[in-house]
Protein backbone atom coordinates (compact mmCIF):
# COMPACT_ATOMS: atom_id res chain seq x y z
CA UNK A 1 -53.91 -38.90 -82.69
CA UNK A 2 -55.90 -39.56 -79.62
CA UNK A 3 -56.79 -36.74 -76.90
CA UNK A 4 -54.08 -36.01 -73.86
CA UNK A 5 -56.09 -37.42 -70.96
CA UNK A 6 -53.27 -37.05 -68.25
CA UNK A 7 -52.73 -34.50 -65.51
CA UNK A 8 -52.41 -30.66 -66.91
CA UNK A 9 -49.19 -29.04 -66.11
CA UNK A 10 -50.38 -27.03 -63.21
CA UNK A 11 -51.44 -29.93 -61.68
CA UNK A 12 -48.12 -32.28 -62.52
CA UNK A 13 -46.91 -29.06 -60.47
CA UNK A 14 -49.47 -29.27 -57.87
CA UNK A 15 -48.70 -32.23 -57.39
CA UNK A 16 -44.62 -32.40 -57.70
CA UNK A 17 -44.76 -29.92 -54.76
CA UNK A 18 -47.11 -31.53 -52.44
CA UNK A 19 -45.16 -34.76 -52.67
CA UNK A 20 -41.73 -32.61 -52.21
CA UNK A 21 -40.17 -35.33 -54.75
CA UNK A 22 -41.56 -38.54 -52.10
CA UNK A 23 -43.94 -41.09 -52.71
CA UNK A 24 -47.00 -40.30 -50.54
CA UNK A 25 -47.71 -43.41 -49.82
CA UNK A 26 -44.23 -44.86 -48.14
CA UNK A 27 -42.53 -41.79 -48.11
CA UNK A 28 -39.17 -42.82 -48.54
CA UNK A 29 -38.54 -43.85 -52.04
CA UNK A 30 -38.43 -40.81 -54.78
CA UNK A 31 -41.72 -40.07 -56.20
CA UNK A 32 -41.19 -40.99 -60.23
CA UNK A 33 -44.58 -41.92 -61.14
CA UNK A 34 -48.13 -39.93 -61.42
CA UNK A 35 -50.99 -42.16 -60.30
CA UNK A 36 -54.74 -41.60 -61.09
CA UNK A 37 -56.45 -42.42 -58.04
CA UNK A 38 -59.62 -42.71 -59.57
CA UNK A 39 -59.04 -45.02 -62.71
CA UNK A 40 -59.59 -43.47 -66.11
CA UNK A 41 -60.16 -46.18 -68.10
CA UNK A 42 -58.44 -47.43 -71.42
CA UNK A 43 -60.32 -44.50 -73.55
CA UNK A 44 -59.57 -41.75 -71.05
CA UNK A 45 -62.37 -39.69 -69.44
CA UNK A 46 -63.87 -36.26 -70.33
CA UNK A 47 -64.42 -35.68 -66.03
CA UNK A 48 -62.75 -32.86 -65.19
CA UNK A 49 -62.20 -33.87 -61.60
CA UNK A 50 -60.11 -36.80 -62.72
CA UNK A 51 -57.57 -34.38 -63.97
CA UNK A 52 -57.63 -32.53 -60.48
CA UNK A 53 -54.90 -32.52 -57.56
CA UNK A 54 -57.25 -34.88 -55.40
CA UNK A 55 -56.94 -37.40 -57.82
CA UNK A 56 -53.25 -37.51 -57.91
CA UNK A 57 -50.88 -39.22 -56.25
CA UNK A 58 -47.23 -38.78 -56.09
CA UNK A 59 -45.64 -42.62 -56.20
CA UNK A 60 -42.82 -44.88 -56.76
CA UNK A 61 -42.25 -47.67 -59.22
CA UNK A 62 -42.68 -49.65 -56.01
CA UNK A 63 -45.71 -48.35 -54.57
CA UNK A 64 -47.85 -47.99 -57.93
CA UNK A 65 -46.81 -51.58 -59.12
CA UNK A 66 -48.87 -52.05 -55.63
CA UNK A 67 -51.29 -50.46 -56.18
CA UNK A 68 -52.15 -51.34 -59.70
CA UNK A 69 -51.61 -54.74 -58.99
CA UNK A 70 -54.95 -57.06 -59.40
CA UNK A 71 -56.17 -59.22 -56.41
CA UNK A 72 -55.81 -58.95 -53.04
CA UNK A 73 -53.98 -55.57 -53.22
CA UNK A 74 -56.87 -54.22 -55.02
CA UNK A 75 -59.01 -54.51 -52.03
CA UNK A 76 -56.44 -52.89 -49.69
CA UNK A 77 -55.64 -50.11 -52.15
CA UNK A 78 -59.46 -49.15 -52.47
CA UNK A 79 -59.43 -49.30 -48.41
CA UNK A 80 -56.40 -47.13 -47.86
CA UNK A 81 -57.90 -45.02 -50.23
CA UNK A 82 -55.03 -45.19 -53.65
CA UNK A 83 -57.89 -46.22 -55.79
CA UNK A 84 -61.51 -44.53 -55.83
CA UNK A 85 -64.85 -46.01 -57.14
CA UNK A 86 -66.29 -44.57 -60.39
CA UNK A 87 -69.29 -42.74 -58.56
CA UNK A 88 -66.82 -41.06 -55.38
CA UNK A 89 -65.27 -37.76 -55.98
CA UNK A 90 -61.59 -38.34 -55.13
CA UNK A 91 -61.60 -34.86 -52.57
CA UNK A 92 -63.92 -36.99 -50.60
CA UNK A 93 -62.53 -40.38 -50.13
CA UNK A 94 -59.57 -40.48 -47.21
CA UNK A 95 -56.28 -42.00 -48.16
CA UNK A 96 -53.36 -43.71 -46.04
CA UNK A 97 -50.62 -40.86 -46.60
CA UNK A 98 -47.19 -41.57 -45.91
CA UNK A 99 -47.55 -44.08 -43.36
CA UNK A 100 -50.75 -44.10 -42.87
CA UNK A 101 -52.09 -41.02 -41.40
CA UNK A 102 -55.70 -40.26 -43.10
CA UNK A 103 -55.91 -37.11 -44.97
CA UNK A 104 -58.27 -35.73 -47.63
CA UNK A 105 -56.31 -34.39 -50.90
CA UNK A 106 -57.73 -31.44 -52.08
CA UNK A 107 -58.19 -30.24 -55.64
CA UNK A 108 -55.52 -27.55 -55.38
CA UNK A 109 -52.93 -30.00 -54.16
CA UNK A 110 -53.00 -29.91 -50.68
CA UNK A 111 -53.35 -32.46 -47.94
CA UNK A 112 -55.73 -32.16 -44.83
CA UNK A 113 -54.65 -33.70 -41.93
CA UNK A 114 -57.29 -34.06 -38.88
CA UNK A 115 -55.41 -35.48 -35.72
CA UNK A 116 -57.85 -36.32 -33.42
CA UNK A 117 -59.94 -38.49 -35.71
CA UNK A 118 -59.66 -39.74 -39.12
CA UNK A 119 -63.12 -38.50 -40.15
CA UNK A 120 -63.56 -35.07 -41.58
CA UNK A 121 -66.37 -33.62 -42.40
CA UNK A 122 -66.45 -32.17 -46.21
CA UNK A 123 -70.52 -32.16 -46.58
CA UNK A 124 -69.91 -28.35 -48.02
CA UNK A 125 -68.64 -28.16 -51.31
CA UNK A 126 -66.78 -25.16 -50.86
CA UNK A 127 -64.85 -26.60 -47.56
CA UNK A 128 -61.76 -24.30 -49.31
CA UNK A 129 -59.06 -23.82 -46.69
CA UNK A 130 -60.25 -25.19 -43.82
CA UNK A 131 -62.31 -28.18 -42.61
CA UNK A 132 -63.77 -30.05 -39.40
CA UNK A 133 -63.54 -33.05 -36.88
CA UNK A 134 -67.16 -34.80 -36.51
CA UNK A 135 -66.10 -35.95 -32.82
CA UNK A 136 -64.53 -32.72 -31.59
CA UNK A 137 -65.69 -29.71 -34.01
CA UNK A 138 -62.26 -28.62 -33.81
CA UNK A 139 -61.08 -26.74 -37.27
CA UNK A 140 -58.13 -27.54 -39.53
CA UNK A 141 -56.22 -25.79 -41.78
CA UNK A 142 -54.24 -27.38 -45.22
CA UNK A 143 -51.51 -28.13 -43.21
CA UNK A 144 -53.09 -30.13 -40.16
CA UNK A 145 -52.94 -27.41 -37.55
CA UNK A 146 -56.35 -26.05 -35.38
CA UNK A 147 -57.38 -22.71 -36.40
């Protein structure tokens, strides 16, 4: 019997309350699917951080048929951020939520918003509850307000 490389409970809990029971992508549909953001391959991986909230998304059927879908979509779903290369760390690439606002997903399952610029800056590793704008230095909490 091969190993259980999927999301640990209290993360497929992380992450059924940061979507709210949406897809985070359109944010319409009802979220039914769990989507790896950074691939794990066919034999699974042994990274921790692929089994962590920022590597999770929320989806439906619709939007992860997108998103898995080879081609063209590929490109746009590595852009908008749904898929992540093998050598990024998933709490540090920026993805199109719901809509398309840019937020960073953290690795306890929540989503920073900046509102003035879609460029945060998560140089230190221990960023935790807050993080910054590069262009205005201004401060943001988990849920997208200014300190």
């Amino acid at each position: 019997m091969g190993r259980d490389t999927g999301f640990p409970r209290k993360v497929r809990d992380q992450l059924d309350e940061r979507s709210g029971g949406l897809c985070e992508i359109c944010g319409t549909a009802d979220a039914t699917q769990r989507h790896h953001r950074r691939p794990r391959g066919s034999g699974g991986t042994r990274r921790t951080e692929s089994n962590l909230a920022a590597n999770g998304l929320m989806l439906c059927y619709r939007c992860h048929a997108f998103v898995e879908k080879e081609g063209r979509q590929t490109r746009v779903s590595y852009v908008r951020g749904y898929l992540v290369h093998q050598g990024d760390c998933p709490a540090r690439v920026p993805v199109h939520y719901r809509g398309g606002q840019v937020a960073f997903l953290t690795d306890d399952g929540q989503v920073l918003f900046c509102t003035h610029d879609d460029r945060l800056d998560l140089t230190d590793p221990a960023y935790g509850d807050y993080t910054q704008c590069v262009d205005c230095d201004t401060q943001f909490t988990t849920d997208g307000g200014p300190l």
